[in-house]
Protein backbone atom coordinates (compact mmCIF):
# COMPACT_ATOMS: atom_id res chain seq x y z
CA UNK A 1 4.80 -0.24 38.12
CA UNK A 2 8.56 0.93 38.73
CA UNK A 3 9.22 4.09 37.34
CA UNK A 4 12.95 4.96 37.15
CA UNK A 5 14.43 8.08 38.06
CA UNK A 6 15.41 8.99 34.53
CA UNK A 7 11.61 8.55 33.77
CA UNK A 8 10.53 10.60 37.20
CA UNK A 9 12.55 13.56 35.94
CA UNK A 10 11.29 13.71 32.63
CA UNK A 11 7.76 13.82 33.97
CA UNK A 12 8.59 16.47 36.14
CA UNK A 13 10.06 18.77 32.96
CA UNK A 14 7.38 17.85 31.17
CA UNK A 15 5.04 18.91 33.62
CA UNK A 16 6.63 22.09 34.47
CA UNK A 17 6.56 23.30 30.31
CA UNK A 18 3.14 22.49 30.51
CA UNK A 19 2.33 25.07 32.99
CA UNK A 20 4.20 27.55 31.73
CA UNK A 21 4.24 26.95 28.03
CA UNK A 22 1.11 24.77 27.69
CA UNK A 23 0.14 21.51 26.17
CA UNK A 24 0.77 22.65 22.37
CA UNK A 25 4.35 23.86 22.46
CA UNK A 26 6.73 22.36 20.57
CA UNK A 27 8.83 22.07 23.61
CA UNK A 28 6.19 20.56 25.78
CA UNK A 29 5.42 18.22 23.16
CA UNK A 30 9.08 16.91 22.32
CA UNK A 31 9.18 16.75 26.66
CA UNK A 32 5.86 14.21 26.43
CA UNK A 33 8.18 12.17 23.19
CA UNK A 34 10.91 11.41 26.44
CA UNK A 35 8.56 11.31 29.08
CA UNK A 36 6.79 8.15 26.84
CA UNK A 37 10.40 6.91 26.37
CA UNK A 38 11.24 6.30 29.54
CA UNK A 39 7.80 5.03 30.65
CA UNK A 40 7.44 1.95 32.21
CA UNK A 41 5.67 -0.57 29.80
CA UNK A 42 2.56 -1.07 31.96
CA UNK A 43 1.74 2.64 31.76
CA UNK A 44 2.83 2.67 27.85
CA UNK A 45 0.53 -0.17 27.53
CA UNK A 46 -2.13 1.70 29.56
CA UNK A 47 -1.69 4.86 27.69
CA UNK A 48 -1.73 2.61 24.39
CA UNK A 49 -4.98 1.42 25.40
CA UNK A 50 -6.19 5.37 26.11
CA UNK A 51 -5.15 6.37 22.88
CA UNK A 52 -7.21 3.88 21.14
CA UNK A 53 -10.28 4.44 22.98
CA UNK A 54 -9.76 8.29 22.27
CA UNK A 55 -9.59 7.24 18.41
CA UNK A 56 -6.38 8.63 18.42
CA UNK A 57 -5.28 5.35 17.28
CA UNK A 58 -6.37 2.67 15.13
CA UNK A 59 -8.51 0.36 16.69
CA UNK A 60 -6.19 -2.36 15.29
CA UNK A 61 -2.61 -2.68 14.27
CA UNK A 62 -1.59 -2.96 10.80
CA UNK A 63 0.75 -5.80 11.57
CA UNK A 64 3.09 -6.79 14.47
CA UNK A 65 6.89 -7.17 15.22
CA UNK A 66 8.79 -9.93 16.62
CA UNK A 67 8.27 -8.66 20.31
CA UNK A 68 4.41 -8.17 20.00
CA UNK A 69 4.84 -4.17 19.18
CA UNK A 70 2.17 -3.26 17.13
CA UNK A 71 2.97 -1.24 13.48
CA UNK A 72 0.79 1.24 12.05
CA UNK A 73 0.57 2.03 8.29
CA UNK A 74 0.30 5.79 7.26
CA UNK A 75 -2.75 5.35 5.82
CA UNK A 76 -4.31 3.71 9.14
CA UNK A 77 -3.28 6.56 11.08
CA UNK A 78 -4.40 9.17 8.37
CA UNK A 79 -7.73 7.53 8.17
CA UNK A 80 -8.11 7.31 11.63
CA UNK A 81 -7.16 11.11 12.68
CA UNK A 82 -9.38 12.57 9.32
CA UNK A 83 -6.03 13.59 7.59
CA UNK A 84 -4.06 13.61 4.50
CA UNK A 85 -1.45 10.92 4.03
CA UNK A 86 0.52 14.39 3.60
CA UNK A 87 -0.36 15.23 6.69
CA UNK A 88 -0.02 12.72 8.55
CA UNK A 89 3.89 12.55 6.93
CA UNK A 90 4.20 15.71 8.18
CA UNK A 91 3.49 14.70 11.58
CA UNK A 92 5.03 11.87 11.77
CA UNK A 93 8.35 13.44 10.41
CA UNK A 94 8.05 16.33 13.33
CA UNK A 95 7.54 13.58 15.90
CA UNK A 96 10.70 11.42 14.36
CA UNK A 97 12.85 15.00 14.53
CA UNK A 98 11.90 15.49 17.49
CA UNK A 99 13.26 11.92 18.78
CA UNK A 100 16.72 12.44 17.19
CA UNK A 101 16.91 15.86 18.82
CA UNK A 102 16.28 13.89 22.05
CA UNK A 103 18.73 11.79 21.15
CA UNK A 104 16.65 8.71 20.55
CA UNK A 105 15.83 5.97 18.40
CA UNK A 106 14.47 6.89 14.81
CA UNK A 107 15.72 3.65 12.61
CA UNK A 108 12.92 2.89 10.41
CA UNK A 109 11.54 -0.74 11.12
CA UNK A 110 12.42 -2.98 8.27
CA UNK A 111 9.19 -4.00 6.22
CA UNK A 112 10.31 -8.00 6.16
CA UNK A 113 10.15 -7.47 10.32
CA UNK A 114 6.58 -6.86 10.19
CA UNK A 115 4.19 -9.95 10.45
CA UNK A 116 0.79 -8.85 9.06
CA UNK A 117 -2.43 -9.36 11.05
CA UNK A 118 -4.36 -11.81 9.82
């Protein structure tokens, strides 16, 4: 694993808010949203792989793109977290603010993109 530099300083911030301001701030959290940005892909694959074992994730993807990234529908994720489809719009429209404060990507992925699991 090569982290960059980019991806070293965001972990440091990120760490940092989370002593002072603690896991649940806003500001910690949209910190964590860059920090997994810039990760390298072995530790977003590794932290995929966490996440699923947590439940946190469905234990399958709803369909896949081009690349191999896995897509989730907002009912998987709803189901999966004991939520509301309303809540877990909610969520996901914090999380997708909070990436175009950061300044990153938050184009929705075309629906013809995604090839459905079989």
């Amino acid at each position: 694993m090569n982290p960059t530099p980019e991806f070293m300083a965001a972990f440091d911030r990120h760490q940092a808010m989370r002593a002072t301001l603690g896991n649940d701030h806003p500001l910690t959290q949209r910190a964590l949203t860059l920090v997994m940005d810039l990760a390298p892909e072995k530790l977003k694959t590794m932290m995929t792989n966490m996440a699923r074992e947590m439940g946190l994730i469905p234990k399958h993807a709803d369909g896949y793109l081009d690349d191999g990234t896995p897509v989730y529908q907002l009912e998987s994720i709803a189901r999966t977290l004991d939520m509301s489809e309303s809540e877990a719009q909610a969520s996901v429209q914090a999380f997708m603010t909070d990436r175009a404060a950061l300044g990153l990507n938050t184009a929705p992925i075309d629906p013809a993109l995604i090839h459905r699991r079989q």
